[in-house]
Protein backbone atom coordinates (compact mmCIF):
# COMPACT_ATOMS: atom_id res chain seq x y z
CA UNK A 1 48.99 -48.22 28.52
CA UNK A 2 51.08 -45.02 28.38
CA UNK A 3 49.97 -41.44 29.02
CA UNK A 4 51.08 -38.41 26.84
CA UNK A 5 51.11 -35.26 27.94
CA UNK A 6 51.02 -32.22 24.96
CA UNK A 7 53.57 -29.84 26.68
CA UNK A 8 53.75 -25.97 26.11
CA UNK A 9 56.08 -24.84 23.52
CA UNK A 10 58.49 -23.79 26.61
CA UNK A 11 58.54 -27.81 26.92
CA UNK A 12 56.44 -27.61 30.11
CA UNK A 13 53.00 -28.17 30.99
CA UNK A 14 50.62 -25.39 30.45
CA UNK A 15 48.91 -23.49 33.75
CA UNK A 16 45.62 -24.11 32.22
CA UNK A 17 43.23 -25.76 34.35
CA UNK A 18 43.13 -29.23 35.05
CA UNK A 19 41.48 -31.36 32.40
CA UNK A 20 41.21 -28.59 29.88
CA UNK A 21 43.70 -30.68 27.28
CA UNK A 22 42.78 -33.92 25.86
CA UNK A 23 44.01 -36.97 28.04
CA UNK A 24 45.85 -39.46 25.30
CA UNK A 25 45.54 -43.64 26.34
CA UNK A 26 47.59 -44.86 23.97
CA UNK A 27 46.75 -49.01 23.82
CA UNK A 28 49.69 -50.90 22.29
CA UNK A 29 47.83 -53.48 21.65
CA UNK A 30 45.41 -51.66 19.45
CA UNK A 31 45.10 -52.56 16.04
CA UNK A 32 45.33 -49.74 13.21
CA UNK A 33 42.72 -49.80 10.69
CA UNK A 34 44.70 -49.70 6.93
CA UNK A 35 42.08 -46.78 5.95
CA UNK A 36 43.68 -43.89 7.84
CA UNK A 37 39.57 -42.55 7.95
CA UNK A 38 38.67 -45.16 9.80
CA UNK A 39 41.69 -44.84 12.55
CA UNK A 40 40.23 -41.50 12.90
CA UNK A 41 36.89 -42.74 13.09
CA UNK A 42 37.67 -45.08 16.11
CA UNK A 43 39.52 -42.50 17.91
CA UNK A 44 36.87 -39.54 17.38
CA UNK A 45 34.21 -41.70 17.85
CA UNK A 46 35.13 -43.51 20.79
CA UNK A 47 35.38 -39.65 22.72
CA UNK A 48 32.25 -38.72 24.36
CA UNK A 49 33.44 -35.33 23.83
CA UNK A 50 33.35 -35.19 20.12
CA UNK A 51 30.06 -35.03 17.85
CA UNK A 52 31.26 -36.41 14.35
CA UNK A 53 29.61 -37.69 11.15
CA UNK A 54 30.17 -38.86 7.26
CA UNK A 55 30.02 -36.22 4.63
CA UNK A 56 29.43 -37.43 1.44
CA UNK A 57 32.58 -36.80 -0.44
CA UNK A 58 33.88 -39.02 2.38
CA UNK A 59 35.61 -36.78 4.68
CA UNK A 60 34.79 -36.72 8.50
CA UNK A 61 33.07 -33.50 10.11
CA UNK A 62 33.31 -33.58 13.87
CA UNK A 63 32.64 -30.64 16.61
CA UNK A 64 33.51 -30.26 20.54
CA UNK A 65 32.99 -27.64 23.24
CA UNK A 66 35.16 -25.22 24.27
CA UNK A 67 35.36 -22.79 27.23
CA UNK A 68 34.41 -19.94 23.83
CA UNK A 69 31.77 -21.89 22.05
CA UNK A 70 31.62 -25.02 19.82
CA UNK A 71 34.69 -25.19 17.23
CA UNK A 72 34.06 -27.44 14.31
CA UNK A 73 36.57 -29.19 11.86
CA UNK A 74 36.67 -32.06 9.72
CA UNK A 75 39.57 -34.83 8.96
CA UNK A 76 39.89 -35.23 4.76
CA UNK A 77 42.22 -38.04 3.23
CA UNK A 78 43.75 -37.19 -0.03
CA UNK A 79 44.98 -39.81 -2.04
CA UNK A 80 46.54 -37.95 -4.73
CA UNK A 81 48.86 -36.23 -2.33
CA UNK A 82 48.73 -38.87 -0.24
CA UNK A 83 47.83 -36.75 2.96
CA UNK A 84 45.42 -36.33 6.14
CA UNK A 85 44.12 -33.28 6.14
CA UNK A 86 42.31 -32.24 9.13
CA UNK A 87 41.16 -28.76 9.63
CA UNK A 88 39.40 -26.46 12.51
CA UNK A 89 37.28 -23.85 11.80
CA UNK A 90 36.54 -21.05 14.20
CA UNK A 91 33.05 -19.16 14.39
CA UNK A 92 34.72 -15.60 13.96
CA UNK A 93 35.67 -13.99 10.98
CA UNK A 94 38.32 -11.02 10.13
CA UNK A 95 36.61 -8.19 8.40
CA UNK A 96 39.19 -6.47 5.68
CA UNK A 97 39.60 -3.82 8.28
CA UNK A 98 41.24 -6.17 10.80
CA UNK A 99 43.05 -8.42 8.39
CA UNK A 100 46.37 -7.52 8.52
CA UNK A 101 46.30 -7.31 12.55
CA UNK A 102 44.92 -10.83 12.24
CA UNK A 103 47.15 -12.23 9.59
CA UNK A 104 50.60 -10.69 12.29
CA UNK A 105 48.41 -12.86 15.06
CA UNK A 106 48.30 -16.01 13.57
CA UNK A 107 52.44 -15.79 12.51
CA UNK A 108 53.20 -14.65 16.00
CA UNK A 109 51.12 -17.63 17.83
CA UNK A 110 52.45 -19.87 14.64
CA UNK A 111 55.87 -19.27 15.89
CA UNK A 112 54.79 -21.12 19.34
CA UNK A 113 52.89 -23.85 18.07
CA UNK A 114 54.54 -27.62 17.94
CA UNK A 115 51.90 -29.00 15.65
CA UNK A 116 49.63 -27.28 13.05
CA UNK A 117 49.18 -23.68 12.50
CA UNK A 118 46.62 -21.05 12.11
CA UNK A 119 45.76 -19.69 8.86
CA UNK A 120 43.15 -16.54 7.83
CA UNK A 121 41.07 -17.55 4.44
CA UNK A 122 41.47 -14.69 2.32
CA UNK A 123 38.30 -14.95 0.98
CA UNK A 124 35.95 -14.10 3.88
CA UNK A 125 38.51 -13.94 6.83
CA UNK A 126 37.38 -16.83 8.16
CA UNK A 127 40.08 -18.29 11.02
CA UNK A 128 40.94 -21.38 10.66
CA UNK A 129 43.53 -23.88 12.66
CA UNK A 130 45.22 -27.09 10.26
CA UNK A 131 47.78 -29.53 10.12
CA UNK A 132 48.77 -31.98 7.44
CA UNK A 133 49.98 -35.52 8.19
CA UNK A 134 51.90 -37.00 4.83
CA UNK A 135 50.77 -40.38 4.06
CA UNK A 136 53.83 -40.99 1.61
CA UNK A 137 54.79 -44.71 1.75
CA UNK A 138 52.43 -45.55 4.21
CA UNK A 139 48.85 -47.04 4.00
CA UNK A 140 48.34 -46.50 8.10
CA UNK A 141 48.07 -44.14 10.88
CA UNK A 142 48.38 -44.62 14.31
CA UNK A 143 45.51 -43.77 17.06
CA UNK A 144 48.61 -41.39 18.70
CA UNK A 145 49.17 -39.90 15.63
CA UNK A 146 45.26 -38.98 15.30
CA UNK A 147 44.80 -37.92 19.02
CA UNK A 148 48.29 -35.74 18.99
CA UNK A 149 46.56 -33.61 16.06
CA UNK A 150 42.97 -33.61 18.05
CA UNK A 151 44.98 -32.51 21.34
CA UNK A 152 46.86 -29.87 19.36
CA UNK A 153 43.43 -28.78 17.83
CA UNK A 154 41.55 -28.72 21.57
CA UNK A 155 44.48 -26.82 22.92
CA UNK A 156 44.54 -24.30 19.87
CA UNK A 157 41.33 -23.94 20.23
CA UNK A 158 40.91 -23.50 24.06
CA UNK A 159 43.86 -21.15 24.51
CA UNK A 160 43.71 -18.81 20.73
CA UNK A 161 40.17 -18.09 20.46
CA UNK A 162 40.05 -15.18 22.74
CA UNK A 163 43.79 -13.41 21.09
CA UNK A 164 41.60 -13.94 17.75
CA UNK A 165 38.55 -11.63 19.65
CA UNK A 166 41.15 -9.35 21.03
CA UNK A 167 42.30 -8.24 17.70
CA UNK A 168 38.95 -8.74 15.78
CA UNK A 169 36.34 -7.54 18.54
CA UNK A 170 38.37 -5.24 20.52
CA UNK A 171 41.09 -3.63 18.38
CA UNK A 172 43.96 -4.78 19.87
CA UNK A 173 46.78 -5.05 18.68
CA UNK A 174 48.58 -8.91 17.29
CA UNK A 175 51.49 -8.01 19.79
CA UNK A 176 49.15 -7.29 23.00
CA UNK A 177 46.56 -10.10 22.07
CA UNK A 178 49.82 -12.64 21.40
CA UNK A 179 51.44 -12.08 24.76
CA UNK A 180 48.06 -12.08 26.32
CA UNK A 181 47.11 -15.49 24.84
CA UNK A 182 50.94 -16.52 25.38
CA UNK A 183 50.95 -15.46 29.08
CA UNK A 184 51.34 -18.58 31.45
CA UNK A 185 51.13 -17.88 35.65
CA UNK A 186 53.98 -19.91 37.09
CA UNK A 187 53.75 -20.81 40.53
CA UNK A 188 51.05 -19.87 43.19
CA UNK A 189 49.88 -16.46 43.69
């Protein structure tokens, strides 16, 4: 088995605590299911820190706990493009008022990110993290594949959510709550 690590965009480790991003056992021995839903499936369902079930137009709704609440998302395969889709919806919402500020948040934190990105709805305001994996000329995808986009997701989630309240909540500004939510201690204090 080999361990991967999901580094900080500085290519190092983040300070975070111990345990906070997702541990990835890749088995090469594993077989990959040929329906990329079911790969996810297997690797969401075989998680004990993942809730998940069927939707009916087939896509895959799944939630875990975070140090901020429960975050909730859903993996979608599109033929017609062919894609994954896999999105992560947060349970805070930009008002118009904060919009803008929120919209310079997610581009600044974008700029950091190694997989995925955040995104604002313009609808409602709704916050939302998502990557696409392209399916073209391929009928497979692997379990790393499926557990780098969960880790990415976790790690969004666990380190974002509070730079998204900053600028919502509290009126800060995208700069301040980016470098806040940025900020890693090196070292021992």
């Amino acid at each position: 088995m080999e361990e991967i690590e999901i580094l900080a965009a500085e290519g190092r480790p983040s300070a975070r605590e111990e345990g906070t991003l997702m541990d990835l056992w890749l088995d090469d021995e594993a077989e990959t299911a040929s329906d990329p839903m079911d790969t996810v499936e297997s690797v969401i369902g075989s998680d004990e820190r993942f809730q998940c079930e069927h939707a009916e137009d087939g896509d895959l709704h799944f939630s875990f706990k975070t140090s901020w609440g429960e975050s909730v998302g859903y993996f979608s395969y599109r033929h017609e493009l062919p894609a994954l889709l896999f999105t992560l919806g947060f349970e805070i919402q930009a008002p118009v008022s904060r919009r803008v500020e929120t919209l310079k948040l997610a581009a600044l934190i974008n700029e950091n990110l190694w997989l995925g990105h955040f995104d604002v709805w313009s609808d409602d305001g709704t916050i939302i993290f998502r990557h696409a994996m392209p399916m073209i000329g391929r009928d497979e995808i692997s379990i790393g594949e499926v557990q780098a986009m969960l880790a990415a997701a976790m790690d969004a989630a666990e380190r974002f959510s509070p730079a998204f309240q900053y600028v919502i909540l509290g009126g800060m500004s995208a700069e301040d709550s980016s470098a806040a939510a940025l900020f890693e201690t090196v070292g021992e204090a």
